[in-house]
Protein backbone atom coordinates (compact mmCIF):
# COMPACT_ATOMS: atom_id res chain seq x y z
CA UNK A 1 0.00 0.00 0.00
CA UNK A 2 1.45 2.94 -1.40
CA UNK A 3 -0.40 6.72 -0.37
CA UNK A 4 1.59 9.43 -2.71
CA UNK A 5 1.52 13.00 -3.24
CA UNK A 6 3.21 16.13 -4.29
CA UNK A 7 5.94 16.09 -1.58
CA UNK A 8 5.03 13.13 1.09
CA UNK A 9 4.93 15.47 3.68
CA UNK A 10 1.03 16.41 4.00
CA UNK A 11 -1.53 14.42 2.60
CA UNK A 12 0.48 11.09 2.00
CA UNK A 13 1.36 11.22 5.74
CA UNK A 14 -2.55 12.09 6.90
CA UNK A 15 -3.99 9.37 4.59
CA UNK A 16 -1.64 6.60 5.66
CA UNK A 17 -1.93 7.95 9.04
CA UNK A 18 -5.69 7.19 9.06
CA UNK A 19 -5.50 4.17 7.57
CA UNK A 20 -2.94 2.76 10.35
CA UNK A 21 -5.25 3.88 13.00
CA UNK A 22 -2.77 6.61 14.02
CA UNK A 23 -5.23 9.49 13.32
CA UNK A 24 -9.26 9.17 14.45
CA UNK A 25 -12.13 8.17 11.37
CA UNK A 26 -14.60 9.30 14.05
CA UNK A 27 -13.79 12.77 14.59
CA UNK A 28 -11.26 16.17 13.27
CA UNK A 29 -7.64 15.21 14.64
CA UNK A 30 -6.34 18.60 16.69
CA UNK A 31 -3.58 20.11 15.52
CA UNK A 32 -1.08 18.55 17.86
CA UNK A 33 -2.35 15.29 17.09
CA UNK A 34 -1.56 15.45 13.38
CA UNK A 35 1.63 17.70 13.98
CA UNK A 36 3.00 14.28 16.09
CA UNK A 37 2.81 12.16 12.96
CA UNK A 38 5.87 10.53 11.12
CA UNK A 39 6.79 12.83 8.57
CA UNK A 40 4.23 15.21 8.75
CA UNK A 41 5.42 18.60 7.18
CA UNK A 42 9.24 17.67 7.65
CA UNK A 43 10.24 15.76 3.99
CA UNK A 44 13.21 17.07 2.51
CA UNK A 45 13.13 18.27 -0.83
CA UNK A 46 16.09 15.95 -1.72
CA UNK A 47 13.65 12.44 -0.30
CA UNK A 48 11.25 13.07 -2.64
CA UNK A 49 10.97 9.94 -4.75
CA UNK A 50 12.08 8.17 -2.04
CA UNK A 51 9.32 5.56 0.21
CA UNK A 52 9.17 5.68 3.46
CA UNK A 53 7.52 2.86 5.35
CA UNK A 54 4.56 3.85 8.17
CA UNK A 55 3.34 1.10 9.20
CA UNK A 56 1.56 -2.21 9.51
CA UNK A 57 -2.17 -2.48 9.26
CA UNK A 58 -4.27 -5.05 10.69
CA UNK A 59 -4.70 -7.06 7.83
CA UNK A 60 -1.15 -7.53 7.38
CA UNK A 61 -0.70 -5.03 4.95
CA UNK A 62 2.73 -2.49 4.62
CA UNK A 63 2.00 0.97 4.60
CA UNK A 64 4.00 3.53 2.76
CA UNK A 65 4.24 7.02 1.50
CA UNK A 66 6.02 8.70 -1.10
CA UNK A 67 5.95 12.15 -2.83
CA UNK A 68 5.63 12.00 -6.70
CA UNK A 69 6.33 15.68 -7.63
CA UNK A 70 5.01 16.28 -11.07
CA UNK A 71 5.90 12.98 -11.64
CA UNK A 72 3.10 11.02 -10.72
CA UNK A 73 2.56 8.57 -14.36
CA UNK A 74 6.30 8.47 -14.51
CA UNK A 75 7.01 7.19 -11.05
CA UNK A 76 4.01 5.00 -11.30
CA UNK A 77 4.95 3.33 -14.30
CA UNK A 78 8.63 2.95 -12.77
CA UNK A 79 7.15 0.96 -9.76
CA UNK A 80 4.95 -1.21 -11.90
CA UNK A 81 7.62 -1.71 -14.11
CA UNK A 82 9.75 -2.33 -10.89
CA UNK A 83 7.41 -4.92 -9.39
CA UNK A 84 6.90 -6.73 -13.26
CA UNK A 85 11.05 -6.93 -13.45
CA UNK A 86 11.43 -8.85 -10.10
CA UNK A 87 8.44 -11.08 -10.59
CA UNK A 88 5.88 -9.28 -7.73
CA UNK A 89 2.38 -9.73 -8.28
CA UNK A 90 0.67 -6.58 -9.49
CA UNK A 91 -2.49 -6.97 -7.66
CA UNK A 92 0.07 -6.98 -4.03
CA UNK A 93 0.62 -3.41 -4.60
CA UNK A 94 -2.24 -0.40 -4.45
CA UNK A 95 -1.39 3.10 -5.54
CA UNK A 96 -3.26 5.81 -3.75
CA UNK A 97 -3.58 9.43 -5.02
CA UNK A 98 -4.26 11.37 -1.96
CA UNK A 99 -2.84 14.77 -3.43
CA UNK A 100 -6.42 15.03 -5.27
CA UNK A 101 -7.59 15.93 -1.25
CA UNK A 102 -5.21 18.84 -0.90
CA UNK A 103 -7.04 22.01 -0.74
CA UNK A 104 -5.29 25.48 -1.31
CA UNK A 105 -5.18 25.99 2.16
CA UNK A 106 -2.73 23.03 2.29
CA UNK A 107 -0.89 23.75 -1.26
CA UNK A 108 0.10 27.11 -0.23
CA UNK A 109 0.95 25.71 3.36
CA UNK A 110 2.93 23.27 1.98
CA UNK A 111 4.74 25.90 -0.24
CA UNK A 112 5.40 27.82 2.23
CA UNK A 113 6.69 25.54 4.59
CA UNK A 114 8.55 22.94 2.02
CA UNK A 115 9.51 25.00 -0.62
CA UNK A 116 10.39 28.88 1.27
CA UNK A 117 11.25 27.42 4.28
CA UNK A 118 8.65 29.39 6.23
CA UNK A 119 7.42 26.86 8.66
CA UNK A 120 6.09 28.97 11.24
CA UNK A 121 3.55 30.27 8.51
CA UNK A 122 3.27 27.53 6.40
CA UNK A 123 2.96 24.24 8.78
CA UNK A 124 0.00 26.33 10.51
CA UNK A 125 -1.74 26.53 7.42
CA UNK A 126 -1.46 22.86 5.95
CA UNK A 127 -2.56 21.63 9.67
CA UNK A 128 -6.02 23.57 8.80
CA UNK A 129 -6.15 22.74 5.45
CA UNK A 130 -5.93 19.25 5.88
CA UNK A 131 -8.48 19.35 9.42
CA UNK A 132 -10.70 21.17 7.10
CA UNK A 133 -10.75 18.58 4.49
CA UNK A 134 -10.38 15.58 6.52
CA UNK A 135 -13.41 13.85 6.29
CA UNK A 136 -13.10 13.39 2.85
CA UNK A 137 -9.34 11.75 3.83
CA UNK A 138 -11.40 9.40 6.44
CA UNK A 139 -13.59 8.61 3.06
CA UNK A 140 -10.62 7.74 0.52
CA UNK A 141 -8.76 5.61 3.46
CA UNK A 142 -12.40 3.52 3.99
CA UNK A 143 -12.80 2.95 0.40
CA UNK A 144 -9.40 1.87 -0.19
CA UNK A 145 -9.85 -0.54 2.78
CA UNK A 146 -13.31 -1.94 1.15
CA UNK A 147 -11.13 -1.93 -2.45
CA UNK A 148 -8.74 -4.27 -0.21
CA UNK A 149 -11.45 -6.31 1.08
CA UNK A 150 -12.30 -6.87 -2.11
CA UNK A 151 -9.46 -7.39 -3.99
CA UNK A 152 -8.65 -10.26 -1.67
CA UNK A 153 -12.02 -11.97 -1.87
């Protein structure tokens, strides 16, 4: 399980986050709550392209994030590629967009913080962009779970 987005450090993190059971489905995380995750708002710009593992979930599955850039069909296609060349069964691996969640809020957090190195405005700003939006993150993780479900009959 694979949750990507522009940077992995804001809605890659959140996504896999709730799907681990690290962040509520129930109820808007507070800010301190989704400041203490893994990677949240702290990728470098030279890790991008670069997995990094969150978790186990409790079906077994591994959990990871990556940022894509503008990359997103060309990394894609690498780790398909990737997985064909060593003989991995297609079907183990899901790719989940979760950069389609990010709000403006959170892309001009995310600048800000990532890209200017203004943290102290920026990180602020992505924390209520992605509170604002998170139901809809709750949403994607519980239909990538029933996808799952599904998927393994």
């Amino acid at each position: 399980m694979i949750y990507h987005c522009y940077g992995s450090s804001h809605t890659s993190v959140v996504s896999a986050a709730i799907h681990l059971g690290y962040l509520p489905d129930n109820r808007i995380p507070s800010r301190d709550e989704i400041l203490k995750l893994p990677y949240y708002d702290r990728t470098k710009p030279e890790e991008i392209g670069s997995l990094f593992f969150m978790g186990v979930d409790k079906e077994g599955n591994e959990v990871y994030i990556i940022g894509m850039e503008n990359g997103k069909e060309i990394v894609r296609r690498a780790i398909l590629d990737f997985i064909r060349i060593f003989d991995i069964d297609p079907d183990s691996l899901y790719l989940v967009d979760s950069l389609k969640l990010a709000n403006l809020t959170t892309k001009i957090g995310g600048i800000l913080s990532r890209r200017l190195h203004l943290v102290t405005l920026g990180r602020p700003l992505t924390v209520y962009g992605i509170q604002k939006n998170y139901m809809n993150f709750v949403k994607l993780v519980k239909d990538v779970k029933e996808q799952l479900k599904l998927k393994k009959g």
